[in-house]
C-alpha atoms as a PDB file:
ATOM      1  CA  UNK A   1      10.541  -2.505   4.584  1.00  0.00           C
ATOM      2  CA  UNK A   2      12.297  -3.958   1.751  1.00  0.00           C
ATOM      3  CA  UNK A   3      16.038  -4.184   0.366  1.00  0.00           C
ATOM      4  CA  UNK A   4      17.191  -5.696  -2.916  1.00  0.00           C
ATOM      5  CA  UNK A   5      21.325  -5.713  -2.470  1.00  0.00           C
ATOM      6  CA  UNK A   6      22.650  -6.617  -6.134  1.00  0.00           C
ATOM      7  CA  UNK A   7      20.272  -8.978  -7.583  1.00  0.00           C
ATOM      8  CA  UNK A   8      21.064 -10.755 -10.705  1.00  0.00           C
ATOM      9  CA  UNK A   9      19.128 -13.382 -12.725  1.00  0.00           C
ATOM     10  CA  UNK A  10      20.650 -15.144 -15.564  1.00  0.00           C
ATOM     11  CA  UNK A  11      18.444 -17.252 -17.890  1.00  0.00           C
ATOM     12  CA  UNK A  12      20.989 -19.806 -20.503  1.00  0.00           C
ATOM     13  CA  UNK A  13      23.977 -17.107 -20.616  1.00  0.00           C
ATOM     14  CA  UNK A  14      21.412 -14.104 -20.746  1.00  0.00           C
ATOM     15  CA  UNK A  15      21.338 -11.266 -18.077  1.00  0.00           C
ATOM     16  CA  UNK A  16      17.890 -10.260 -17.370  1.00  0.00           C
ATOM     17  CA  UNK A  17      18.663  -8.645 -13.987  1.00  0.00           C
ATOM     18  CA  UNK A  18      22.107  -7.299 -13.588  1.00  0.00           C
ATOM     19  CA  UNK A  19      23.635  -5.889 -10.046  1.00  0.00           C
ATOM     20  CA  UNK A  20      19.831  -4.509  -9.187  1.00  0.00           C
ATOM     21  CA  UNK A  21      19.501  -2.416  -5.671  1.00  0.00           C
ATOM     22  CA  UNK A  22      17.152   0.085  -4.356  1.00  0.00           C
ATOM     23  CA  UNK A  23      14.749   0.359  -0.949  1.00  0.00           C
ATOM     24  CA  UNK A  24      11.107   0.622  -0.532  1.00  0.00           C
ATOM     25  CA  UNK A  25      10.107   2.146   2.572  1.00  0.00           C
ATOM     26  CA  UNK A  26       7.167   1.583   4.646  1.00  0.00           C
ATOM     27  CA  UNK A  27       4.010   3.738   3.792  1.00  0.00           C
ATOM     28  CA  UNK A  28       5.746   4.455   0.323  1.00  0.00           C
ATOM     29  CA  UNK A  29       3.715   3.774  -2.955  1.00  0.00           C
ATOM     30  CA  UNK A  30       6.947   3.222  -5.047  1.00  0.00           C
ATOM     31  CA  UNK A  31       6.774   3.158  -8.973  1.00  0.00           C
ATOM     32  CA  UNK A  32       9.117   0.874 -11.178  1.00  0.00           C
ATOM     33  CA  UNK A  33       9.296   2.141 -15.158  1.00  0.00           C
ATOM     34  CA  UNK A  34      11.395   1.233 -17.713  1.00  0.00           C
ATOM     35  CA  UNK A  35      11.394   0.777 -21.146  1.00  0.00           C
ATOM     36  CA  UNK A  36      10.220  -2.896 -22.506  1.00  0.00           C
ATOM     37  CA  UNK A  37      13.171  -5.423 -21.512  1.00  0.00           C
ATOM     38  CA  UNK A  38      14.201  -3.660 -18.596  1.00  0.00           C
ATOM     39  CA  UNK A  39      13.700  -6.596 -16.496  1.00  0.00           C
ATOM     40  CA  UNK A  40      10.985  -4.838 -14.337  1.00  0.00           C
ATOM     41  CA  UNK A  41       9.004  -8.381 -14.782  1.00  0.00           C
ATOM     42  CA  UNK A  42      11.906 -10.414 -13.799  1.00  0.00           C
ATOM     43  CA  UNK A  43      12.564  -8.295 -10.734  1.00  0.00           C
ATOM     44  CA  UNK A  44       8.733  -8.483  -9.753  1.00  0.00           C
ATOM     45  CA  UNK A  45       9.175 -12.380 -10.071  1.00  0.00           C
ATOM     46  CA  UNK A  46      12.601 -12.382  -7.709  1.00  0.00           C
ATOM     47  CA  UNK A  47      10.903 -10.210  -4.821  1.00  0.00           C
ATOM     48  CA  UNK A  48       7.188 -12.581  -5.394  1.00  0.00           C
ATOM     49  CA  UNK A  49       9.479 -15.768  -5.358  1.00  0.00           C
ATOM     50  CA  UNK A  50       8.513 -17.105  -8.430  1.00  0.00           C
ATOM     51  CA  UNK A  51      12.403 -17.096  -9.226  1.00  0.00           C
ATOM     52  CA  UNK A  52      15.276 -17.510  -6.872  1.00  0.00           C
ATOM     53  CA  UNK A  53      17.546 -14.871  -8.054  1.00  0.00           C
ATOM     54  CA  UNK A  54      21.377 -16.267  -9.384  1.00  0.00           C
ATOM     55  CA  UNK A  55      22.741 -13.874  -7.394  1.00  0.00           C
ATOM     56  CA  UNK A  56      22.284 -10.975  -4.209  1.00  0.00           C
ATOM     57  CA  UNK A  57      19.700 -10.825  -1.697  1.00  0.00           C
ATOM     58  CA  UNK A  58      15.966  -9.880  -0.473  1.00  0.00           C
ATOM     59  CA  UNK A  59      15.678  -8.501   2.424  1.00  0.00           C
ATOM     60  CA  UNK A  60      12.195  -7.808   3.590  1.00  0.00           C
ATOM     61  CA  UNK A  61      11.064  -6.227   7.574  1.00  0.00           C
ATOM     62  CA  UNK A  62      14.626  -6.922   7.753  1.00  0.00           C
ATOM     63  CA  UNK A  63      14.611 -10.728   7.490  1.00  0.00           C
ATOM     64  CA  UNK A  64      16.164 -12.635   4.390  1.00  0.00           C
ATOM     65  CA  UNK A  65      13.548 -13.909   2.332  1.00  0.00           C
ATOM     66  CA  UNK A  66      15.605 -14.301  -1.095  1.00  0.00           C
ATOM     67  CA  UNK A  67      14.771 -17.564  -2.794  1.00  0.00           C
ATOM     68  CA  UNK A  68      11.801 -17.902  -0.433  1.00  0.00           C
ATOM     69  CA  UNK A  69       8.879 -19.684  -2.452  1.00  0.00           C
ATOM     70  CA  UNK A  70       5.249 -17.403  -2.845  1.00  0.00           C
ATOM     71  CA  UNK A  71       3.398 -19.073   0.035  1.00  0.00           C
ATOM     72  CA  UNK A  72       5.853 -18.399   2.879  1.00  0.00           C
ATOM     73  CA  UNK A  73       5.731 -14.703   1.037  1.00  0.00           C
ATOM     74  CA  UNK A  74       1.865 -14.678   1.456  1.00  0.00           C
ATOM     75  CA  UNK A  75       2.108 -15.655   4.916  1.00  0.00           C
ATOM     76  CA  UNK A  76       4.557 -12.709   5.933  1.00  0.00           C
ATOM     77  CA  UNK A  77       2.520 -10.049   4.043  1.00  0.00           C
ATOM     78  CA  UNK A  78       4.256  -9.912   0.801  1.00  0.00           C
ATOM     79  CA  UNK A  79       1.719 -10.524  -2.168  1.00  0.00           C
ATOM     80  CA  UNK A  80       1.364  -9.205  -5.430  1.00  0.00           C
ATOM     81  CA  UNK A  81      -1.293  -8.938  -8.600  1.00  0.00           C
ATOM     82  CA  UNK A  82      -0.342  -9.859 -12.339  1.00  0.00           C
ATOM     83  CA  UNK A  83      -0.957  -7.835 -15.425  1.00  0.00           C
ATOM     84  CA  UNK A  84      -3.284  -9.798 -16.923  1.00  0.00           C
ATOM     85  CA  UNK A  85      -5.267 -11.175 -13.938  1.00  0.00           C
ATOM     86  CA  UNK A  86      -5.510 -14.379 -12.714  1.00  0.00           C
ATOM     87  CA  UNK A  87      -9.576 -14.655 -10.807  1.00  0.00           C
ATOM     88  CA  UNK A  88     -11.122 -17.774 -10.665  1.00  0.00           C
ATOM     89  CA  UNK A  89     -13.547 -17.250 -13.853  1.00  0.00           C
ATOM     90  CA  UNK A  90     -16.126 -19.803 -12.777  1.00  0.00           C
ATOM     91  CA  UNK A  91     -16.167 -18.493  -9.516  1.00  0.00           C
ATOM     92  CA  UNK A  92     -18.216 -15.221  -8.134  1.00  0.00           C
ATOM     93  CA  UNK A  93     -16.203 -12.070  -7.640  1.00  0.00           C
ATOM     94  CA  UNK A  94     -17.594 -12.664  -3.852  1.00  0.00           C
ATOM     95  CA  UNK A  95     -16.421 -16.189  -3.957  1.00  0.00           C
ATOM     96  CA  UNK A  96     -13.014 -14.967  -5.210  1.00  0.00           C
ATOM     97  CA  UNK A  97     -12.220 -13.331  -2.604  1.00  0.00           C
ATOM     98  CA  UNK A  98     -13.548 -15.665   0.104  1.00  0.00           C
ATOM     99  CA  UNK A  99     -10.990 -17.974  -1.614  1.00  0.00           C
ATOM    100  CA  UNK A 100      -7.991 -16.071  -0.649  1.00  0.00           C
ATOM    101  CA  UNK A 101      -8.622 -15.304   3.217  1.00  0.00           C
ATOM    102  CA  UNK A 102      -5.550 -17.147   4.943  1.00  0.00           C
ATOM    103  CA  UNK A 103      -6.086 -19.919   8.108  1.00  0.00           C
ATOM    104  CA  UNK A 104      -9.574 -20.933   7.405  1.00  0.00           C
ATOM    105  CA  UNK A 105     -10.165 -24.050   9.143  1.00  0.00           C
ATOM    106  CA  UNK A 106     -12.535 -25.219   6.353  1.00  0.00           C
ATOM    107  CA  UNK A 107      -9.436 -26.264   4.429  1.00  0.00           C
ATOM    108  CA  UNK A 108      -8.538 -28.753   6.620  1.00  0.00           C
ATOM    109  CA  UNK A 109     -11.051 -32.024   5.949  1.00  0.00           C
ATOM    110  CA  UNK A 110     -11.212 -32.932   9.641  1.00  0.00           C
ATOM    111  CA  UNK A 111     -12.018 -30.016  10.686  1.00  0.00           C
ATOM    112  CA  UNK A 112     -15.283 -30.161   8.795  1.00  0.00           C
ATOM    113  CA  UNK A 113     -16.605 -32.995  10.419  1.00  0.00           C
ATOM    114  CA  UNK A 114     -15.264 -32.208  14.443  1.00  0.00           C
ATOM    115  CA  UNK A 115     -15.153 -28.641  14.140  1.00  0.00           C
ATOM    116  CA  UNK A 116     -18.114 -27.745  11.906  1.00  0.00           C
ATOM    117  CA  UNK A 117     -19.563 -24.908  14.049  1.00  0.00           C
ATOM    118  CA  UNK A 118     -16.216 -22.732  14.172  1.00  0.00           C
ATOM    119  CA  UNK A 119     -15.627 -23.513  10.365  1.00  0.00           C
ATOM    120  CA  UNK A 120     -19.243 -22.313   9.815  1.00  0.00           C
ATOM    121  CA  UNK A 121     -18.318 -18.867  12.061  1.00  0.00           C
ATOM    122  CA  UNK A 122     -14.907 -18.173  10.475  1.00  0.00           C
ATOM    123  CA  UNK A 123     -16.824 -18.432   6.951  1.00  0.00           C
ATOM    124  CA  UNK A 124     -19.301 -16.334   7.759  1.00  0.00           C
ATOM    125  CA  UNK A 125     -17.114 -13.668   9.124  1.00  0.00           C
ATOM    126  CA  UNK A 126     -14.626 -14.238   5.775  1.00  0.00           C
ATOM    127  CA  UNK A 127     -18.010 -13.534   3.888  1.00  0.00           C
ATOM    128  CA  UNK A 128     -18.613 -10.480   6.128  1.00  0.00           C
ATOM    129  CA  UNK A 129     -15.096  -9.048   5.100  1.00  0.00           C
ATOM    130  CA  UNK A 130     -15.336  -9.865   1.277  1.00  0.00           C
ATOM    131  CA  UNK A 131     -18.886  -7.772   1.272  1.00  0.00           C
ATOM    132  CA  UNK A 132     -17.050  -4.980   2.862  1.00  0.00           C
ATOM    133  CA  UNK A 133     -14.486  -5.422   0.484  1.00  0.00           C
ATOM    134  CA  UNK A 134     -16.073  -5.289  -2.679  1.00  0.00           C
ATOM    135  CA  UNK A 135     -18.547  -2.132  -1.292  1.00  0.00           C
ATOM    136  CA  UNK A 136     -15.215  -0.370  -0.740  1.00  0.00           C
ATOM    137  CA  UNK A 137     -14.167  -1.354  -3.934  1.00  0.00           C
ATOM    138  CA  UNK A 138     -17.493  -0.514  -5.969  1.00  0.00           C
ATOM    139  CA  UNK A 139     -18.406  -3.805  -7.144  1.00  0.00           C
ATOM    140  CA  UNK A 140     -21.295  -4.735  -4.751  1.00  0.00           C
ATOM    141  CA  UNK A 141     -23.279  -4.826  -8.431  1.00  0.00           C
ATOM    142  CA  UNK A 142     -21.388  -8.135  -9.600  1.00  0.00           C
ATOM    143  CA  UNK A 143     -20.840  -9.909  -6.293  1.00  0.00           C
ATOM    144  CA  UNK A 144     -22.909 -12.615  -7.533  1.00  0.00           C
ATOM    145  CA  UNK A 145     -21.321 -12.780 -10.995  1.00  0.00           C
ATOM    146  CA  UNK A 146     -18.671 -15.419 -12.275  1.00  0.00           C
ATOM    147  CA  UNK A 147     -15.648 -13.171 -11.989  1.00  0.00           C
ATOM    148  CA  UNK A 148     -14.694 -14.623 -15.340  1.00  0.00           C
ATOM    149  CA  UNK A 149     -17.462 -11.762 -17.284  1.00  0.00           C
ATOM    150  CA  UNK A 150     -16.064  -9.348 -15.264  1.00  0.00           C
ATOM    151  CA  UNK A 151     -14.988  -6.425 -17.456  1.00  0.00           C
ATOM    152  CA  UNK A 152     -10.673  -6.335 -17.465  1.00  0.00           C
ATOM    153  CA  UNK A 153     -11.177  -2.933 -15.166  1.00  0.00           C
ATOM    154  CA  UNK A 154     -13.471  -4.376 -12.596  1.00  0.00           C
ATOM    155  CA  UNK A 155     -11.262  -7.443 -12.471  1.00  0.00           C
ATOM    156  CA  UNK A 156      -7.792  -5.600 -11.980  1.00  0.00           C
ATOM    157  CA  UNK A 157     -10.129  -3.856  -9.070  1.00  0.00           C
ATOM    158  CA  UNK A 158     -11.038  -7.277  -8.284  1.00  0.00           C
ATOM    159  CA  UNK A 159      -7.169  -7.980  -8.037  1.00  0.00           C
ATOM    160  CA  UNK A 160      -6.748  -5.499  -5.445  1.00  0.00           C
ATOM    161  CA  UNK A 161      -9.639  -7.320  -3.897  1.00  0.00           C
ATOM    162  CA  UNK A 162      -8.065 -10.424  -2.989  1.00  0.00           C
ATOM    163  CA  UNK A 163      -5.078  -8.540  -1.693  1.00  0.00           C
ATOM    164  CA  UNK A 164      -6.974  -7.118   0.648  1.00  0.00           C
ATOM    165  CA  UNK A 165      -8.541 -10.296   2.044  1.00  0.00           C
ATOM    166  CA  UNK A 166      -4.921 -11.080   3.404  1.00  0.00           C
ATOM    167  CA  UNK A 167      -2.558  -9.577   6.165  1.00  0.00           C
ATOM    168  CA  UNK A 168      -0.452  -7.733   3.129  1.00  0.00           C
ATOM    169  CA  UNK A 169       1.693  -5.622   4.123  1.00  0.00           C
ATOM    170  CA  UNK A 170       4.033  -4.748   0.611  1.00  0.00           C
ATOM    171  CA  UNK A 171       1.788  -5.560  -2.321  1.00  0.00           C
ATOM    172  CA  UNK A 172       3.397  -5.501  -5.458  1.00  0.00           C
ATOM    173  CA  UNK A 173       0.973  -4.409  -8.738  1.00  0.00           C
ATOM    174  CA  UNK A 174       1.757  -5.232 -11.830  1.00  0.00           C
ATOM    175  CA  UNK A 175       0.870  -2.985 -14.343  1.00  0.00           C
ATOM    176  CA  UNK A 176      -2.748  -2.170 -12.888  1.00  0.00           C
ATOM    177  CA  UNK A 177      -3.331  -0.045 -15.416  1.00  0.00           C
ATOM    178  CA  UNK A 178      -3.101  -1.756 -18.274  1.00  0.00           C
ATOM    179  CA  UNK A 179      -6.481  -2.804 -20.219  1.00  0.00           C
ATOM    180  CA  UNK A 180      -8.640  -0.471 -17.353  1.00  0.00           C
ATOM    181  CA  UNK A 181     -10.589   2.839 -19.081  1.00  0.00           C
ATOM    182  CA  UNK A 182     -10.334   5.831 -17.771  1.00  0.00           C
ATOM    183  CA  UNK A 183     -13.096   5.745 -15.498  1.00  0.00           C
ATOM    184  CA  UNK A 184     -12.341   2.724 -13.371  1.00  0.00           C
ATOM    185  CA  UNK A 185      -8.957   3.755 -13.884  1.00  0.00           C
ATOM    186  CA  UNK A 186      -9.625   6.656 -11.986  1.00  0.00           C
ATOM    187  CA  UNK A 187     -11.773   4.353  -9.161  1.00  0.00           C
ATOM    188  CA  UNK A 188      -8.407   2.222  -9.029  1.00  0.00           C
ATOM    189  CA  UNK A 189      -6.047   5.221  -8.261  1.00  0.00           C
ATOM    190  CA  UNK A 190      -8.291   6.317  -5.723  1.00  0.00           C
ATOM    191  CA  UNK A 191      -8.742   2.870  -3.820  1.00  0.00           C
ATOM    192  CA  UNK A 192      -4.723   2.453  -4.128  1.00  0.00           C
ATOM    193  CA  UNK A 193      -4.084   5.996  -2.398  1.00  0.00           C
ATOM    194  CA  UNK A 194      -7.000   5.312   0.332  1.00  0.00           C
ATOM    195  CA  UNK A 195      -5.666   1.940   1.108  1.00  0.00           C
ATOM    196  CA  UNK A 196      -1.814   3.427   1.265  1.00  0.00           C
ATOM    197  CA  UNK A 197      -2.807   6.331   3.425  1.00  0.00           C
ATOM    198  CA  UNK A 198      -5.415   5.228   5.532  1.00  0.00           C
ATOM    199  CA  UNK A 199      -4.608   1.796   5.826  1.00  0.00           C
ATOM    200  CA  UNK A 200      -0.786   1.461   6.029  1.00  0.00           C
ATOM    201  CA  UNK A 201      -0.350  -0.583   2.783  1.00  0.00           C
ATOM    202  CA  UNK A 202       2.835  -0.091   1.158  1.00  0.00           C
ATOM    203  CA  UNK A 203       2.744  -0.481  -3.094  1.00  0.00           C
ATOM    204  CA  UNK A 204       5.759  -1.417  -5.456  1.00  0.00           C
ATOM    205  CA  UNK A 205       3.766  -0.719  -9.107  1.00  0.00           C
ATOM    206  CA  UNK A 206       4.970  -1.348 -12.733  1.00  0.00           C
ATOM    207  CA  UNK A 207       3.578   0.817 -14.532  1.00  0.00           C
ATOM    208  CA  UNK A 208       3.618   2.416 -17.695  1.00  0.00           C
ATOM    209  CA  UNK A 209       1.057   5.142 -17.260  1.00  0.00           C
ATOM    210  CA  UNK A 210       2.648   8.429 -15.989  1.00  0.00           C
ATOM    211  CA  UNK A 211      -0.572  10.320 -15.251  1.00  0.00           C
ATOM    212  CA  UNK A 212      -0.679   7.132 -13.067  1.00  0.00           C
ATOM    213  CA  UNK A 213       2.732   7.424 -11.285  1.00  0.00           C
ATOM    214  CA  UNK A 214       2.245  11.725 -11.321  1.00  0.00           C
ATOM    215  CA  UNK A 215      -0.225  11.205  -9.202  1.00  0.00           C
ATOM    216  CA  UNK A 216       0.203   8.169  -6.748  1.00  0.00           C
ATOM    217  CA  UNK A 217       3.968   7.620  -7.030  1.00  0.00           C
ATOM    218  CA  UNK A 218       7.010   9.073  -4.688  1.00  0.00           C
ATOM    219  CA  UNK A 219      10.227   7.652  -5.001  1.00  0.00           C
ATOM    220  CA  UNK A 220      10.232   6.377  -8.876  1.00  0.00           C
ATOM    221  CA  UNK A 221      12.744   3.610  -9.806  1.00  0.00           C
ATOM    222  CA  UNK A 222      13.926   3.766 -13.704  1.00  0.00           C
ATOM    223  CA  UNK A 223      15.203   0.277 -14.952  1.00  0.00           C
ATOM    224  CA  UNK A 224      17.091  -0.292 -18.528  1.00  0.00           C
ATOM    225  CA  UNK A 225      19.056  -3.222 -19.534  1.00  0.00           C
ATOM    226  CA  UNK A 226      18.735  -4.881 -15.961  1.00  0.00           C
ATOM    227  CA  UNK A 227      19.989  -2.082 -14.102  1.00  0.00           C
ATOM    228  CA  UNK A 228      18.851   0.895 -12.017  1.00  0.00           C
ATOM    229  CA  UNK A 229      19.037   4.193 -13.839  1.00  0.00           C
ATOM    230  CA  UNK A 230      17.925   6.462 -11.423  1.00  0.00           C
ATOM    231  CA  UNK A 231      15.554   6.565  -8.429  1.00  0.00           C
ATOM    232  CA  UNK A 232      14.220   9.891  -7.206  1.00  0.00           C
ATOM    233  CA  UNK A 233      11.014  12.009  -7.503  1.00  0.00           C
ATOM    234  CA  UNK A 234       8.187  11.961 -10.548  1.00  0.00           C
ATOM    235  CA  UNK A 235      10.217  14.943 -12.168  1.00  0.00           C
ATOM    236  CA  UNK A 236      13.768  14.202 -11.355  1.00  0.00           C
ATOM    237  CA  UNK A 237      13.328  11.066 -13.275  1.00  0.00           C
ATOM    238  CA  UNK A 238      11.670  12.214 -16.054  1.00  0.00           C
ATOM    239  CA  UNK A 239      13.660  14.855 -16.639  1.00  0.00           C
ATOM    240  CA  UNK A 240      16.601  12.675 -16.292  1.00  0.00           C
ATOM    241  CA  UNK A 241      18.841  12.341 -19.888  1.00  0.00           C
ATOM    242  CA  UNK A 242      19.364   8.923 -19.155  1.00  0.00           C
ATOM    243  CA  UNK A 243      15.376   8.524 -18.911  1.00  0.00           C
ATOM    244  CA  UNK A 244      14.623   9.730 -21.874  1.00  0.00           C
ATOM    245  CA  UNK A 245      17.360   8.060 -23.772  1.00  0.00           C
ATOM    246  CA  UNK A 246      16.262   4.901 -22.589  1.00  0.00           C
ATOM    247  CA  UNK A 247      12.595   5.541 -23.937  1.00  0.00           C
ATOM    248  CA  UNK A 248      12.896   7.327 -26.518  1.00  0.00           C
ATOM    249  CA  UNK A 249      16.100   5.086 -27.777  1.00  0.00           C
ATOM    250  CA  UNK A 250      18.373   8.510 -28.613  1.00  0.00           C
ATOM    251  CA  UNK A 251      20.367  10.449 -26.786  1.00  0.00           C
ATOM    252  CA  UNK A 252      19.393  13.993 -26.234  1.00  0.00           C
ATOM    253  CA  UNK A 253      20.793  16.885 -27.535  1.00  0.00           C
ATOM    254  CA  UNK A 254      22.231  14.269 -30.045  1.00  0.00           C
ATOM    255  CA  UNK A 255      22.252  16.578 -33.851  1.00  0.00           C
ATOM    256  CA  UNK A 256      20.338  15.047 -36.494  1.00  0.00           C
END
């Protein structure tokens, strides 16, 4: 589904991406780790096209998209979440996600006053499908509330939310974990893996949490310095001496 061929991205004479290349399959939920300043972010930002990369390509349902801005990314199916997430506070967590359904003819001014009856239907039916998606998600309770009180777990599921409300097809998570307790933690995992097996979404995640990646993750990508380390199962990478060097900032075996 997707193929990064030796992507670089230089920022004033530094190398935050250097000669980066690995495939996601479809159907795959594939985890990206690395220690801070691995250029996981960066990388994120390439594939999103929030940067156009200095260098090497993006290939994605075997089309080039590299350099491709975020829009024409949301209209093939490529979409992603941030770490610290980006709702529309002052909006409803309902009204959130009615925001985000593509091709409603409501946006369009004329079509308000000549077409009012099928902008009435379509918004209707996009309020149908943001109901559904918040019961699937667990947050019927706060459909009415400004998504900016929203607790940081119920907005990451939130997040996913608004992903679903498009045609996504590679959805790329940043760091879903991060500020979420345990519980909705849990509740996230669970509406990742039933969206990726029952619904054909395919997941690139940053992620630091490897009870997290244990569970949902196969292949795992291992970044340092701009590079790939290694890509391969949960316990081939962790196990990996390169892995742990890069983490724990030794090498081991090393004496004292």
């Amino acid at each position: 589904m997707l193929e990064l061929n030796q992507l670089v991205m230089d920022f004033s004479g530094f190398r935050a991406v250097n000669g980066c290349s690995f495939k996601v399959d479809e159907g795959t939920i594939t985890a990206l780790i690395g220690p801070n300043g691995a250029g996981k972010t960066t990388l994120f930002n390439m594939i999103a096209g929030a940067l156009k990369p200095t260098s090497g390509t993006i290939t994605f349902q075997g089309g080039d998209i590299t350099g491709l801005p975020s829009n024409e990314l949301f209209s093939k199916g490529l979409v992603r979440t941030f770490q610290i997430p980006h709702e529309f506070h002052r909006l409803t967590a309902l009204e959130n996600l009615m925001m985000v359904a593509p091709n409603q003819p409501g946006e369009a001014l004329l079509s308000n006053w000549l077409s009012w009856g099928r902008v009435k239907a379509v918004e209707k039916d996009v309020e149908a499908k943001a109901e559904e998606t918040l019961e699937f998600l667990g947050l019927t309770q706060v459909a009415h509330e400004r998504a900016g009180n929203l607790s940081g777990g119920q907005k990451k599921l939130l997040e996913l939310g608004r992903t679903m409300m498009t045609d996504a097809k590679l959805v790329l998570l940043d760091e879903p974990a991060a500020g979420v307790n345990r519980t909705l933690l849990r509740k996230l995992e669970e509406k990742i893996e039933i969206l990726n097996k029952e619904r054909g979404y395919t997941f690139i995640l940053i992620e630091h949490d490897m009870e997290m990646i244990e569970k949902l993750c196969d292949p795992v990508v291992c970044m340092a310095e701009g590079r790939v380390l290694i890509e391969g199962s949960f316990q081939t990478v962790r196990s990996d001496p390169q892995v742990l060097e890069a983490y724990l900032g030794e090498t081991v075996g090393a004496e004292a």
